[in-house]
PDB file of N, CA and C in Angstrom:
ATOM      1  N   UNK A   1     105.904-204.646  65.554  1.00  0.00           N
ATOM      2  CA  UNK A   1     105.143-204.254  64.391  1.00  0.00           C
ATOM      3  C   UNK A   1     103.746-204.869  64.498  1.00  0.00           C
ATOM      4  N   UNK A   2     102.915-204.137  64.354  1.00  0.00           N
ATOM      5  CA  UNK A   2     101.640-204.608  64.477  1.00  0.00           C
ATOM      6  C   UNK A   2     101.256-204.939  62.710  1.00  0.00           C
ATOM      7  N   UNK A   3      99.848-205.839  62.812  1.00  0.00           N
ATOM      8  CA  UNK A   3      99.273-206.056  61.754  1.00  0.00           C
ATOM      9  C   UNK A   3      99.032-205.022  61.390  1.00  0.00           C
ATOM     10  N   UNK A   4      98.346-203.768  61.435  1.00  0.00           N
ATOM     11  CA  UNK A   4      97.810-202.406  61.001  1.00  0.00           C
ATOM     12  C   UNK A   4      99.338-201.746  60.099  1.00  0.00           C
ATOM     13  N   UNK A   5     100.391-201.626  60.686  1.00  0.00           N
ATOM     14  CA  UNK A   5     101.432-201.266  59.988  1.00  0.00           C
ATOM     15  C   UNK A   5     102.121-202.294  59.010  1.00  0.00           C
ATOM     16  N   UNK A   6     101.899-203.970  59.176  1.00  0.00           N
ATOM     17  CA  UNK A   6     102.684-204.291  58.319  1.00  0.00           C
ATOM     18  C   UNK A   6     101.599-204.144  57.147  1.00  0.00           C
ATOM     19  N   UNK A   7     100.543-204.254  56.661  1.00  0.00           N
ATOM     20  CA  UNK A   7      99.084-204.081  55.586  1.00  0.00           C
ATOM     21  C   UNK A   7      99.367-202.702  55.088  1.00  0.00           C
ATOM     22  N   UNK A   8     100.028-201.696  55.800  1.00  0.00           N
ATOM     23  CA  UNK A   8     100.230-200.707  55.470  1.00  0.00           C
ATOM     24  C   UNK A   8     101.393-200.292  54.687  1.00  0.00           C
ATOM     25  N   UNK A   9     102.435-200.864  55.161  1.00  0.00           N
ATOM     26  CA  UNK A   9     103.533-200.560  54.790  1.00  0.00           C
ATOM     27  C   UNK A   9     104.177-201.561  53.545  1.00  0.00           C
ATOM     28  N   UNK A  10     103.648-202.971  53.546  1.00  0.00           N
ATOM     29  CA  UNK A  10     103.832-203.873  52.456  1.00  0.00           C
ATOM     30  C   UNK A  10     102.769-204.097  52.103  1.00  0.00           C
ATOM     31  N   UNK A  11     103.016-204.978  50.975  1.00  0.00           N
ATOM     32  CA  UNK A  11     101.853-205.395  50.068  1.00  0.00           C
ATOM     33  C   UNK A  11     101.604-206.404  50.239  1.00  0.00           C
ATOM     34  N   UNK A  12     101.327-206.813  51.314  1.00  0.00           N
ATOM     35  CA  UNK A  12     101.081-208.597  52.083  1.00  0.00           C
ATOM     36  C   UNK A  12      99.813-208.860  51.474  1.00  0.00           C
ATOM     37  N   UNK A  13      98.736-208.243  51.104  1.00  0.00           N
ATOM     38  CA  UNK A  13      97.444-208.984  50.687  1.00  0.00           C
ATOM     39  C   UNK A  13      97.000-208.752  49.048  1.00  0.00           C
ATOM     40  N   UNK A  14      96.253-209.817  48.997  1.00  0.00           N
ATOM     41  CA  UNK A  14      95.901-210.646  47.475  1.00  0.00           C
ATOM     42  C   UNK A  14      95.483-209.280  46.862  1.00  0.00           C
ATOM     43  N   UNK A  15      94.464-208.580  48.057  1.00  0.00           N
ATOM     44  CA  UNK A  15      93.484-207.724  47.041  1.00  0.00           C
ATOM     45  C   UNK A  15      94.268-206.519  46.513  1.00  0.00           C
ATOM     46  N   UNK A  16      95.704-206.038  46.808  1.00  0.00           N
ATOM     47  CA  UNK A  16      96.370-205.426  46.624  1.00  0.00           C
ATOM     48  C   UNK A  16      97.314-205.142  45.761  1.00  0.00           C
ATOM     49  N   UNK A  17      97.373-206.701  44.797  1.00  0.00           N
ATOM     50  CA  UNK A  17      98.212-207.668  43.748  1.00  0.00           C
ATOM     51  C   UNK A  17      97.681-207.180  42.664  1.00  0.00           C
ATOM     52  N   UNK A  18      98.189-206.964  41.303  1.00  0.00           N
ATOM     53  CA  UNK A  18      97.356-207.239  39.783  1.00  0.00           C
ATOM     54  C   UNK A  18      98.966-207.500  39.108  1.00  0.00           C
ATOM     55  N   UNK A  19      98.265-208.299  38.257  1.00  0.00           N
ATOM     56  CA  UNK A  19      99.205-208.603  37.417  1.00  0.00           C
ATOM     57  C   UNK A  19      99.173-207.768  35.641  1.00  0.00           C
ATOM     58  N   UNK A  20      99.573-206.536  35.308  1.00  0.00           N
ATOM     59  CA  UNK A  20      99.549-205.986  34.290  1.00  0.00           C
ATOM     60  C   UNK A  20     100.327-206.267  33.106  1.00  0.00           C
ATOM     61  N   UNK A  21     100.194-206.746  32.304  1.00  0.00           N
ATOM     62  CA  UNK A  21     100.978-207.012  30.951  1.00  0.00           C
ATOM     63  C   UNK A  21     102.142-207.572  31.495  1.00  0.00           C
ATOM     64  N   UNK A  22     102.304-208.363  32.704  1.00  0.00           N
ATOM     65  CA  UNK A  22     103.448-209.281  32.868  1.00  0.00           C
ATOM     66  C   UNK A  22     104.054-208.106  33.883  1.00  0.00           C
ATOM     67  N   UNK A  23     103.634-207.244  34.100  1.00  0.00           N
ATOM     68  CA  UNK A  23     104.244-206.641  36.002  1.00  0.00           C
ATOM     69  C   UNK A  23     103.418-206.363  36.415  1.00  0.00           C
ATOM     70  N   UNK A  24     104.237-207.137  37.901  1.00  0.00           N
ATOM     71  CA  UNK A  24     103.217-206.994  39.263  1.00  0.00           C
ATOM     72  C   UNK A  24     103.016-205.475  39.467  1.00  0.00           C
ATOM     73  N   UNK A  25     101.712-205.370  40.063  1.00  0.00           N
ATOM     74  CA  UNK A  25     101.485-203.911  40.488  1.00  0.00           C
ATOM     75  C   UNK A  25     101.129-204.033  41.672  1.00  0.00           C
ATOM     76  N   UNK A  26     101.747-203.339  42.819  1.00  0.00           N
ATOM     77  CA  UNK A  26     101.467-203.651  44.099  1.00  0.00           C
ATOM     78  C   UNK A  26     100.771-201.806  44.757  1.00  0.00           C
ATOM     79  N   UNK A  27      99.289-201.793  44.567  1.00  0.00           N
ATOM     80  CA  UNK A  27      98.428-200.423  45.099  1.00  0.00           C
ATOM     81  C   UNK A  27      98.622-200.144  46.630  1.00  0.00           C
ATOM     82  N   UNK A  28      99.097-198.689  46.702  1.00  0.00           N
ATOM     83  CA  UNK A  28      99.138-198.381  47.732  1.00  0.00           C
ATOM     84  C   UNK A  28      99.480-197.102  48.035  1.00  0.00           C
ATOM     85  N   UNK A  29     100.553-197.029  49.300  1.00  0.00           N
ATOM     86  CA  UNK A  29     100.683-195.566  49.483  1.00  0.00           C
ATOM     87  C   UNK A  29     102.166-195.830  49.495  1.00  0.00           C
ATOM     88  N   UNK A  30     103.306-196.319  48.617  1.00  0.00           N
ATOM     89  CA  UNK A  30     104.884-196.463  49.537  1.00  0.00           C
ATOM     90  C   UNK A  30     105.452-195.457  49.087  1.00  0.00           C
ATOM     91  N   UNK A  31     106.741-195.547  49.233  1.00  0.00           N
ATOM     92  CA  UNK A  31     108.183-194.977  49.626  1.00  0.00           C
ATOM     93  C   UNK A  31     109.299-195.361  48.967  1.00  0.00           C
ATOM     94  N   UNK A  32     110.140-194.870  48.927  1.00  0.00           N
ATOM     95  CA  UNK A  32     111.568-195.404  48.458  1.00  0.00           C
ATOM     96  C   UNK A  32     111.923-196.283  49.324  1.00  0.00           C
ATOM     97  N   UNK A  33     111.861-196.391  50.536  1.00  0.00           N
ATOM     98  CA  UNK A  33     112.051-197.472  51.795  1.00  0.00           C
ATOM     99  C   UNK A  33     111.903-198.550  50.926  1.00  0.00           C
ATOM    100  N   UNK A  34     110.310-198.409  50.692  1.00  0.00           N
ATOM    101  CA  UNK A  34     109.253-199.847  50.072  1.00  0.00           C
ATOM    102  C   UNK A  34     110.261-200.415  49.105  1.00  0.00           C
ATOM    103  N   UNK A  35     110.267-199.247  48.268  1.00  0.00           N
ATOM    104  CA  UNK A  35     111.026-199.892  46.628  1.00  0.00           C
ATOM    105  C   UNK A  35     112.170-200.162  47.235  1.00  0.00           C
ATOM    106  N   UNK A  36     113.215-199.983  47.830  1.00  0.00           N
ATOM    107  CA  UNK A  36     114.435-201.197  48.346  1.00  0.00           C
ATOM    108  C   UNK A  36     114.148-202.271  48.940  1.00  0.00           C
ATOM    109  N   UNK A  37     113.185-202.590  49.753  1.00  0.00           N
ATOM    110  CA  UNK A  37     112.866-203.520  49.754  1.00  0.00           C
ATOM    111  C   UNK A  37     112.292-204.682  49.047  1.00  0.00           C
ATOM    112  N   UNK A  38     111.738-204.187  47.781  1.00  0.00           N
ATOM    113  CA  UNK A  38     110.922-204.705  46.773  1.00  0.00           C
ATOM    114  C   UNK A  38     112.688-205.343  46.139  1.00  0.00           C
ATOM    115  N   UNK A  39     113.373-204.579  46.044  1.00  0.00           N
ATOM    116  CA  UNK A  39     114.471-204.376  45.044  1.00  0.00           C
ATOM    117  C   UNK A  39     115.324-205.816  45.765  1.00  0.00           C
ATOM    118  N   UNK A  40     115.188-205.603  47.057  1.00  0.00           N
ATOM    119  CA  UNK A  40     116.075-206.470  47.327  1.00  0.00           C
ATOM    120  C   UNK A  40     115.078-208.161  47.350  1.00  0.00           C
ATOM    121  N   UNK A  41     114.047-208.163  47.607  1.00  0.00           N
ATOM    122  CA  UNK A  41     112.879-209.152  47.782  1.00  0.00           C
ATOM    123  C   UNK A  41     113.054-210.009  46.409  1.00  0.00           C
ATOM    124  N   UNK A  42     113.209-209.343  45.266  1.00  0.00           N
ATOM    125  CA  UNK A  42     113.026-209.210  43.753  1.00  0.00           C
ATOM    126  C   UNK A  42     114.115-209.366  42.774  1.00  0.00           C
ATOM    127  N   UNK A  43     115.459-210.283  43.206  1.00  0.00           N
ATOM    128  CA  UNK A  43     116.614-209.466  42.748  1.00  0.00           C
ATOM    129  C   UNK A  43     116.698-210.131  40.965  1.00  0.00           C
ATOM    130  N   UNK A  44     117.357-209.581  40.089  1.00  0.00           N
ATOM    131  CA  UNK A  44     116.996-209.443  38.483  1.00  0.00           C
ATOM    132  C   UNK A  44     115.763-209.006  38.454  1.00  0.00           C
ATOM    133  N   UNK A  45     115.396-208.144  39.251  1.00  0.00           N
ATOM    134  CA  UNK A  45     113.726-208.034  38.324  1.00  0.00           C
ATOM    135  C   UNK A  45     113.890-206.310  38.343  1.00  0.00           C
ATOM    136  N   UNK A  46     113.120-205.237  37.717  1.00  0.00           N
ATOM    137  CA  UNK A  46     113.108-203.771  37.898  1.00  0.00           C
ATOM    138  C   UNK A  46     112.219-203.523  38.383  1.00  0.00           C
ATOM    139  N   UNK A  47     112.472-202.950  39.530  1.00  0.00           N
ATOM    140  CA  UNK A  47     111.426-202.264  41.131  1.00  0.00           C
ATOM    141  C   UNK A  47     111.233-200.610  40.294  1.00  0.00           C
ATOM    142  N   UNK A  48     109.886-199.835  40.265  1.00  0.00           N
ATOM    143  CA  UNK A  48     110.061-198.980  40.189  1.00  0.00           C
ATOM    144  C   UNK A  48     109.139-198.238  41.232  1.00  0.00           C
ATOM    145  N   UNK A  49     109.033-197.178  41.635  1.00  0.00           N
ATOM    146  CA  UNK A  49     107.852-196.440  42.678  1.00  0.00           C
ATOM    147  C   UNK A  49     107.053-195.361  41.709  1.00  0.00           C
ATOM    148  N   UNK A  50     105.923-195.820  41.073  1.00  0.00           N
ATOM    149  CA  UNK A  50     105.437-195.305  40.125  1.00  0.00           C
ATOM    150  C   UNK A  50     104.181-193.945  40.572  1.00  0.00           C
ATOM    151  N   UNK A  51     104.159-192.723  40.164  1.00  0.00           N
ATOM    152  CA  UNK A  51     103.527-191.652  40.406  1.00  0.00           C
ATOM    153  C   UNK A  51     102.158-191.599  41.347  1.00  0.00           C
ATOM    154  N   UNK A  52     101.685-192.717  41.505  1.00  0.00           N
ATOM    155  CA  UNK A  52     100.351-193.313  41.915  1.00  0.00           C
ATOM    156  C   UNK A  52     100.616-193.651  43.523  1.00  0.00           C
ATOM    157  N   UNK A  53     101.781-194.003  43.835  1.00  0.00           N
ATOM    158  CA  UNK A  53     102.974-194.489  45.305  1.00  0.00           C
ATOM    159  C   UNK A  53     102.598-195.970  45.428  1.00  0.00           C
ATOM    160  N   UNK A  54     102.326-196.544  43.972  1.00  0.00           N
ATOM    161  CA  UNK A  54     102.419-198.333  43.944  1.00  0.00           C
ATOM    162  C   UNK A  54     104.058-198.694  43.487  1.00  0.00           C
ATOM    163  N   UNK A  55     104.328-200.020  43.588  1.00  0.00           N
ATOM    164  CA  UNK A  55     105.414-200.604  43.146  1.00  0.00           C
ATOM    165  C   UNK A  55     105.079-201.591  42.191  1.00  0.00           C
ATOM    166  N   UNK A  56     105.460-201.269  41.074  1.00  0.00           N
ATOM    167  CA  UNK A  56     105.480-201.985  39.875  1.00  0.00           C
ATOM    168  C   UNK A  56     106.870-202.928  40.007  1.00  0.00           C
ATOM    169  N   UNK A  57     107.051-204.450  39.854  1.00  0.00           N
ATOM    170  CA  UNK A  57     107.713-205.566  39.842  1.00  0.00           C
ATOM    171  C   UNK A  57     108.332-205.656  38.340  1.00  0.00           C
ATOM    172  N   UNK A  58     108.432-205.388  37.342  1.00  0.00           N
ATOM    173  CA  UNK A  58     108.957-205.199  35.842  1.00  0.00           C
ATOM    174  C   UNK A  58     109.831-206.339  35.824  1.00  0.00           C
ATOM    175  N   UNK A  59     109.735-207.353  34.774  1.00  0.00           N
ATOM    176  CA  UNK A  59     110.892-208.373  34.169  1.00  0.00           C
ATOM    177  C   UNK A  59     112.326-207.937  33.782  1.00  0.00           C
ATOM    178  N   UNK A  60     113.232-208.833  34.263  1.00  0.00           N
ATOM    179  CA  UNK A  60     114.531-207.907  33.656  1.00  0.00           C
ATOM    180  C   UNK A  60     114.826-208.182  32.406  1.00  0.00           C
ATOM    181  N   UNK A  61     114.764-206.594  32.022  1.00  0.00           N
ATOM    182  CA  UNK A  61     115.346-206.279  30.793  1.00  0.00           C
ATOM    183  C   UNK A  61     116.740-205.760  30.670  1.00  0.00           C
ATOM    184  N   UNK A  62     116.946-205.216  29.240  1.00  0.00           N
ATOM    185  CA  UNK A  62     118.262-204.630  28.541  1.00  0.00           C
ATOM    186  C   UNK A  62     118.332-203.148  28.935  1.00  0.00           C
ATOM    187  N   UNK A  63     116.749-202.195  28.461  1.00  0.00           N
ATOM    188  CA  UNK A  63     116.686-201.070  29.166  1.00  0.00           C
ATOM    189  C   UNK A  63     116.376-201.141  30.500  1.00  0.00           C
ATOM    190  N   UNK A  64     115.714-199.582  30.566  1.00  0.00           N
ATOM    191  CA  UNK A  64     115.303-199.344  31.797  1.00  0.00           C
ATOM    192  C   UNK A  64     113.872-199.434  31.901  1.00  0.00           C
ATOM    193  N   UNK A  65     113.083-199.656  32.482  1.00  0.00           N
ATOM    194  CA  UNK A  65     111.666-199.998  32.679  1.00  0.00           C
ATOM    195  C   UNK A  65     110.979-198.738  32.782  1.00  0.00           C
ATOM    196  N   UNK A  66     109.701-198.823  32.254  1.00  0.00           N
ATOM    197  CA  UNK A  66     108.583-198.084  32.077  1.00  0.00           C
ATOM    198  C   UNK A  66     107.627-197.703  33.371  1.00  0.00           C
ATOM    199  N   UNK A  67     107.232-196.815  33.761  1.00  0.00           N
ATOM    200  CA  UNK A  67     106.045-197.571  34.381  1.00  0.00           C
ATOM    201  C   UNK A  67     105.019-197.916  33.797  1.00  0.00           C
ATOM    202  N   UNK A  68     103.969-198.606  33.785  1.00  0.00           N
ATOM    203  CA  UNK A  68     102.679-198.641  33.810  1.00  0.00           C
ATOM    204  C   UNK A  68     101.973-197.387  33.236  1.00  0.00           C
ATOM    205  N   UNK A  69     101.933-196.528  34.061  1.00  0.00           N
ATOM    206  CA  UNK A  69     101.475-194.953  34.110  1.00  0.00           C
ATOM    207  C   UNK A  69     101.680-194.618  33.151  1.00  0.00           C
ATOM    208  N   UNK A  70     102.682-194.805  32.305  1.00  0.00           N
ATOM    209  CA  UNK A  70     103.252-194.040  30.960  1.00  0.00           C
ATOM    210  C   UNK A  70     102.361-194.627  29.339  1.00  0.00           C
ATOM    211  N   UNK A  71     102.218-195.796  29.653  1.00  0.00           N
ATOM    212  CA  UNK A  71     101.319-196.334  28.535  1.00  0.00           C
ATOM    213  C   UNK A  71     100.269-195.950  28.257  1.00  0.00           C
TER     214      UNK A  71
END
């Protein structure tokens, strides 16, 4: 795996991070791949792959999580 694919494929860098109303938002281009990995990286927390192809990190809750996008 080269550097070019792992920057690509994870969210290894800072400038790529925001922290929104208490979930991580990780900008990019992923996959469902990504979000199992997030899922498993993350465990109690809600991974979602939100319309944009970022991964939102969500606190665990009772429901089911929102994205971002929807607010």
């Amino acid at each position: 795996m080269t550097t070019e694919v792992l920057l690509h494929r994870w969210p290894s860098a800072y400038m790529r991070t925001e922290l929104v109303h208490g979930v991580i938002l990780f900008s990019g281009d992923f996959d469902e791949r990504d979000a199992s990995i997030a899922r498993r990286a993350c465990p109690g927390r809600q991974v979602l792959l939100n319309a944009d192809g970022g991964i939102e990190v969500h606190p665990a809750g009772k429901g089911p999580a929102h994205s971002l996008l929807d607010w």
